[in-house]
Each structure stands twice: as structure tokens, then as C-alpha cells.
Protein backbone atom coordinates (compact mmCIF):
# COMPACT_ATOMS: atom_id res chain seq x y z
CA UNK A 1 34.96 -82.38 16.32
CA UNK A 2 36.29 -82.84 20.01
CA UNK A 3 34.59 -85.52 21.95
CA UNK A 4 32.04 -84.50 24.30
CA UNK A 5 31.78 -85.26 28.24
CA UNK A 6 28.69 -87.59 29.53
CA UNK A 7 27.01 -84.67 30.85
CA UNK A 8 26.15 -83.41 27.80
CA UNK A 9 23.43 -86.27 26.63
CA UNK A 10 20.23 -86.46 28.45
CA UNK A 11 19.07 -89.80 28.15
CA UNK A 12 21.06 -93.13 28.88
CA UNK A 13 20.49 -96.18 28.12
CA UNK A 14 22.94 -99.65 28.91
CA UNK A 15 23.47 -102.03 26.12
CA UNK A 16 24.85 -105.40 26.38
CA UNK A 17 27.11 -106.66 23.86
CA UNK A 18 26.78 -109.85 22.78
CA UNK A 19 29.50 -112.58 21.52
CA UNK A 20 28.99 -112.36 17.99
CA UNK A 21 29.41 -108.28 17.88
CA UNK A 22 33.20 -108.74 18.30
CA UNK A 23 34.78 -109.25 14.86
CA UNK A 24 37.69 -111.23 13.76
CA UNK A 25 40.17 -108.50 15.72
CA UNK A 26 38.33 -108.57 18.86
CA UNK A 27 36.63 -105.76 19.01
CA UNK A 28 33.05 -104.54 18.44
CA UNK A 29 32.45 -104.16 14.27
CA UNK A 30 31.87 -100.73 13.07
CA UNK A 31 28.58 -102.09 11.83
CA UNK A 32 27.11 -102.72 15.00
CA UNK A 33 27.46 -99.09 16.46
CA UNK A 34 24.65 -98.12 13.71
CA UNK A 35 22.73 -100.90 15.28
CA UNK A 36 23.03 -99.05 19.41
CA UNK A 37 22.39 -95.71 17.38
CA UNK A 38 19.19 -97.07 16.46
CA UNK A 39 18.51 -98.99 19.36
CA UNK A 40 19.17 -95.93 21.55
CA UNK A 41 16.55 -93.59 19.12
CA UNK A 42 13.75 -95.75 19.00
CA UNK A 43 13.52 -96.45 22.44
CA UNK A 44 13.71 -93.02 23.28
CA UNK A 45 10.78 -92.54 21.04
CA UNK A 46 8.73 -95.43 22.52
CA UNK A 47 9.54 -94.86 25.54
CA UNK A 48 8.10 -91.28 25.82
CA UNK A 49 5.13 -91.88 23.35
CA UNK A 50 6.36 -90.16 20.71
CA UNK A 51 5.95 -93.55 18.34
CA UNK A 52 4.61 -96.72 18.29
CA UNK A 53 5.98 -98.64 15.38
CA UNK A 54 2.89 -100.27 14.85
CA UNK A 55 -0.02 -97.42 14.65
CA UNK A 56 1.82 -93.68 14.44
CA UNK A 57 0.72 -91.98 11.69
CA UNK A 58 3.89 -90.00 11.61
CA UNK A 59 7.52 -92.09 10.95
CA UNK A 60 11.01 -91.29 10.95
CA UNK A 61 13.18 -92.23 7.96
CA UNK A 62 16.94 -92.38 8.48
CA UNK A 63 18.88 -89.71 6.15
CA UNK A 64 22.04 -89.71 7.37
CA UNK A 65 25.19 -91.29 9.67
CA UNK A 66 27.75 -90.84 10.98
CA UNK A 67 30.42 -91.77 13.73
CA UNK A 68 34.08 -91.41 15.22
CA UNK A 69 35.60 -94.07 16.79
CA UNK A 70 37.72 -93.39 19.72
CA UNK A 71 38.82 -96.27 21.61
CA UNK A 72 37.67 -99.83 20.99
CA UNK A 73 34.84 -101.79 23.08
CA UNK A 74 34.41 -105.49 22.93
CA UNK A 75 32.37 -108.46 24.05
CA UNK A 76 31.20 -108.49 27.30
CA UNK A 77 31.15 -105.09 28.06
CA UNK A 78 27.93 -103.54 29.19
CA UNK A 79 27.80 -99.85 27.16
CA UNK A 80 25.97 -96.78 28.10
CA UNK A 81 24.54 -94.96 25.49
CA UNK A 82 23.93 -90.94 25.41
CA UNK A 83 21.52 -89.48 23.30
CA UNK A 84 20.98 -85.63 22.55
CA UNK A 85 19.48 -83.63 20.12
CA UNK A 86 21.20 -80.53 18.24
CA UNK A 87 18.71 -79.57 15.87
CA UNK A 88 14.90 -79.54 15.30
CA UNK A 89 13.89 -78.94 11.38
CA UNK A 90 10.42 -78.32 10.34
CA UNK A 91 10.20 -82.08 9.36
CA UNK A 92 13.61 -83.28 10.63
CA UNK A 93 15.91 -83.80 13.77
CA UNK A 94 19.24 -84.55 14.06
CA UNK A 95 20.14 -86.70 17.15
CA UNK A 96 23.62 -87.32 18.92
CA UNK A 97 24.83 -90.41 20.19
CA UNK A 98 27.78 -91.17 22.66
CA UNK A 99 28.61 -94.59 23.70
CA UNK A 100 30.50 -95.14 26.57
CA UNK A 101 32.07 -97.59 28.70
CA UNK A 102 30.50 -98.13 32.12
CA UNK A 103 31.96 -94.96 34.14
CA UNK A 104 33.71 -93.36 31.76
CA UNK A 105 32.83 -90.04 31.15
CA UNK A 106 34.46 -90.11 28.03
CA UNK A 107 32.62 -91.87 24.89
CA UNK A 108 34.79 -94.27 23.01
CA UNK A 109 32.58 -93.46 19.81
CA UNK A 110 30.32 -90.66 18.85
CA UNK A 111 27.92 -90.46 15.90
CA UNK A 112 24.86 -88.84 15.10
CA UNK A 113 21.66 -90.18 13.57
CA UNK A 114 18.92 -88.13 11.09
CA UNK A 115 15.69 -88.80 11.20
CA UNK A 116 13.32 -87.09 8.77
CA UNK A 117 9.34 -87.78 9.63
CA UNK A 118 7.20 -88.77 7.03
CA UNK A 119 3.44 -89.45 6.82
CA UNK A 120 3.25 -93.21 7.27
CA UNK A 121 1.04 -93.99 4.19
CA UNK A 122 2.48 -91.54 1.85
CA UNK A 123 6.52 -91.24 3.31
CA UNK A 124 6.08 -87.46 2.15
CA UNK A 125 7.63 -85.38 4.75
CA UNK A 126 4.95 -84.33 7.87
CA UNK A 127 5.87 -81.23 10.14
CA UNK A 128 6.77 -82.52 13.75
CA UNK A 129 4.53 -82.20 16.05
CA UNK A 130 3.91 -79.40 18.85
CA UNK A 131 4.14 -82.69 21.26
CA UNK A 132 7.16 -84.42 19.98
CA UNK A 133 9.17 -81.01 19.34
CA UNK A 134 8.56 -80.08 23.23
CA UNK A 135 9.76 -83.81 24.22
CA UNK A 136 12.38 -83.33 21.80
CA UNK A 137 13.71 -79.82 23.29
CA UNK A 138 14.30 -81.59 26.79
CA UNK A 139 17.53 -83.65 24.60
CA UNK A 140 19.06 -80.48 24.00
């Protein structure tokens, strides 16, 4: 899959590395990137109202992950991460991440991020709401 420009996520948010990302090569562990995918989701989804952790009836379970790594970051490096959306399921959504170096409109990885939303009692699969599916169009 060929690596897509900056313009083509919709939200940003900067990250700060921190010292004990880098592993023993000096570079940012493959690991971590899950961590920013995460990161980068859930604020979205504060962030807009969508979710609050604490008292949404509706959740989102991870299903899937996945990433290419194009060039290495490392500790310090502040990264901006892109996040879009490229599909909208009855119950599901799958969400793309780039991460980039500050002013690069290249991303040095790119990964994408399933969420499937469940009831919150039950985690049986609940429809998306008319709400969070309009929010959800604007990352396309």
C-alpha cells in the first residue's frame, strides 16, 4: 500500500516521545506505535463527545492492527499523528493512522486501528450511532 501525504488525515495530534520509548537500537520500539494509535483514537473520541470512558453506554473493542514502518523516529522527537477513517460498518469502523515527523508530509509509519462498539454491560455488538457516524464521516 503506498504511503499517503499529510493531507489526507483530518485530525492531528503531537506526541512527545519519551526516553524510555527508544529501544536498545535507538529507535522508537514497534510496540509503542500501537500505544500513539490508541492515544490518537481515544482522544479523538473524547475530544468530540463521542465517549467518555467512564459513563458511555456504547464502547469500542479493538479487533484488529496493523502498521508499516517507513523510516525510524526516536527519542526526543515531537510526532504528529494523522487520523482518518475509511470505513463505517453497522457496528464497526476502521480508522487510519499516520505518524509523522514534525513537517514532513510524509509519515514514517502508517497503521490502522479497528474498533468494533459494543454495549458496555453486555460487550455484544451496538449499531453506531446517527451522532457518532456523522462525526465520524468528517475523518473521511
Amino acid at each position: 500500500m503506498p504511503q499517503k501525504n499529510k493531507n489526507c488525515y483530518q485530525y492531528f495530534l503531537e506526541i512527545q516521545t519519551r526516553w524510555n520509548d527508544n529501544d536498545m537500537y535507538g529507535h522508537i520500539n514497534n510496540a509503542v506505535y500501537y500505544f500513539w494509535f490508541d492515544t490518537l483514537v481515544n482522544n479523538f473520541l473524547i475530544e468530540t463527545g463521542l465517549v467518555d470512558p467512564h459513563v458511555s453506554e456504547s464502547i469500542g473493542l479493538v479487533v484488529e492492527t496493523g502498521c508499516q514502518y517507513f523510516a525510524p523516529l526516536s527519542y526526543p522527537e515531537i510526532i504528529t499523528a494523522g487520523l482518518r477513517v475509511s470505513k463505517i460498518g453497522s457496528s464497526s469502523v476502521r480508522y487510519e493512522i499516520g505518524l509523522f515527523k514534525q513537517g514532513a508530509k510524509k509519515p514514517c509509519a502508517e497503521g490502522h486501528f479497528i474498533h468494533v462498539y459494543v454495549d458496555a454491560q453486555t460487550r455484544k455488538p451496538k449499531p453506531i450511532s446517527s451522532k457518532m457516524r456523522e462525526k465520524l464521516k468528517t475523518l473521511m
